[in-house]
Protein backbone atom coordinates (compact mmCIF):
# COMPACT_ATOMS: atom_id res chain seq x y z
CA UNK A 1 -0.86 26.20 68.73
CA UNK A 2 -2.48 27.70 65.54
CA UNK A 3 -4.10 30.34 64.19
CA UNK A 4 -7.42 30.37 62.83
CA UNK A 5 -7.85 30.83 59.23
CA UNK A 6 -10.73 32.58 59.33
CA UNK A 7 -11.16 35.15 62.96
CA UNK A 8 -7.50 35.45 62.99
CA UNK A 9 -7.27 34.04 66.71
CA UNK A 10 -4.45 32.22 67.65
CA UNK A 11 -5.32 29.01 69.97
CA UNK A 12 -3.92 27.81 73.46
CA UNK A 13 -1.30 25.31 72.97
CA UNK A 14 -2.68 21.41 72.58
CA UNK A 15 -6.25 22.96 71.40
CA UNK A 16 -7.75 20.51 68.17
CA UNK A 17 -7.68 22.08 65.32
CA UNK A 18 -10.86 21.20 62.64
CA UNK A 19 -10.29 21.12 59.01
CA UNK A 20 -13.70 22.30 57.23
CA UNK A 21 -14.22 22.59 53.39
CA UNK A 22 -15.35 25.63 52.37
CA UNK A 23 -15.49 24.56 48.54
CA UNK A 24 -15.87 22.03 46.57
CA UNK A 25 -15.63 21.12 42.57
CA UNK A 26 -17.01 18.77 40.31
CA UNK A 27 -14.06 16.50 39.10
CA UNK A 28 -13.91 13.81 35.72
CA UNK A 29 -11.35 11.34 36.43
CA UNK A 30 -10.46 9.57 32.79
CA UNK A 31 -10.69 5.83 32.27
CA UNK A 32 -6.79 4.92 32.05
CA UNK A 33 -5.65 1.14 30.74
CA UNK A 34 -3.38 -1.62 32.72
CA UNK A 35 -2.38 0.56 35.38
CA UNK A 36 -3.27 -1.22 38.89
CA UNK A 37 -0.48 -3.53 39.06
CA UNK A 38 -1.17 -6.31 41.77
CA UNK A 39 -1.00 -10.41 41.85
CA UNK A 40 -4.13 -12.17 41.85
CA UNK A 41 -5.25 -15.84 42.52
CA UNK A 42 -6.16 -17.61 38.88
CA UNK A 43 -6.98 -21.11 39.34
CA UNK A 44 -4.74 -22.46 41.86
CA UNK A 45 -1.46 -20.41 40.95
CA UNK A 46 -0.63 -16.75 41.92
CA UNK A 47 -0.23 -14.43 38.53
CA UNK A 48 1.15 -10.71 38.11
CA UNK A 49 -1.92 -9.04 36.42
CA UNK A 50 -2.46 -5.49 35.40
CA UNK A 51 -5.69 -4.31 35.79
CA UNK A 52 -7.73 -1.30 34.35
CA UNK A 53 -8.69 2.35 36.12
CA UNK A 54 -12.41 2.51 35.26
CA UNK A 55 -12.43 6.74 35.94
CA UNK A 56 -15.31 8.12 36.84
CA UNK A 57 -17.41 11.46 38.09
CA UNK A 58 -16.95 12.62 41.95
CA UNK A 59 -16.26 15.58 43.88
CA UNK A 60 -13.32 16.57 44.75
CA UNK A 61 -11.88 19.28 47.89
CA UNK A 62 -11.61 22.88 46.28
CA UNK A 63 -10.47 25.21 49.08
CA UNK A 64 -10.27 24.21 53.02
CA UNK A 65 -9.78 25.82 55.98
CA UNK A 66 -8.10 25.36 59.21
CA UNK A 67 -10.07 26.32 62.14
CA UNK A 68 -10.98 26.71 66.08
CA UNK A 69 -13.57 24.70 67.64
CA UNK A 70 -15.77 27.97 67.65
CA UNK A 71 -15.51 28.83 63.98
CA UNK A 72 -16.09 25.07 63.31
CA UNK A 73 -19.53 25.05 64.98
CA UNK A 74 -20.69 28.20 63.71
CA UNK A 75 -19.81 26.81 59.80
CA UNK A 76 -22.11 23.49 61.05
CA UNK A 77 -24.33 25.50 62.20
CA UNK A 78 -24.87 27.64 58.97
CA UNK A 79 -24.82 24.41 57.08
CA UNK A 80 -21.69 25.43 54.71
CA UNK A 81 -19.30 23.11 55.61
CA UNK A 82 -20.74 20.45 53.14
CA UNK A 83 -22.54 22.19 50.40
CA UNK A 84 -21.27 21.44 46.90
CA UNK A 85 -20.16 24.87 44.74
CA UNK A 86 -18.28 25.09 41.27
């Protein structure tokens, strides 16, 4: 059992819930150096290697939601449950 984040109504018991996002952000992720540590194959012998983050540009969850089948459906129908928003 839950309650719905956003009508308030609480669900019968062993209903799915749905997570939805409601808001997104832009997100910069920094280029960091020798910080993946793994072992790689070099030649024919195994070797401890650090490798580098490269970073990047993405998008990143903001505010979500959890929510009844109902509410879900109505959000998909609407067409927010994907849009990007800073």
């Amino acid at each position: 059992m839950y309650k719905c984040e956003l009508c308030g109504t609480v669900s019968a018991p062993r209903t799915p819930a749905q997570k939805v996002i409601l808001q997104t952000r832009r997100a910069t992720y920094p280029h960091h150096q020798k910080v993946n540590a793994c072992w790689k194959w070099i030649g024919d012998r195994r070797r401890f290697v650090r490798t580098d983050d490269p970073g990047g540009v993405g998008w990143e969850c903001a505010r979500e939601a959890l929510v009844c089948e109902s509410c879900a459906k109505k959000l998909k129908s609407n067409g927010l449950e994907s849009l990007p928003s800073d």
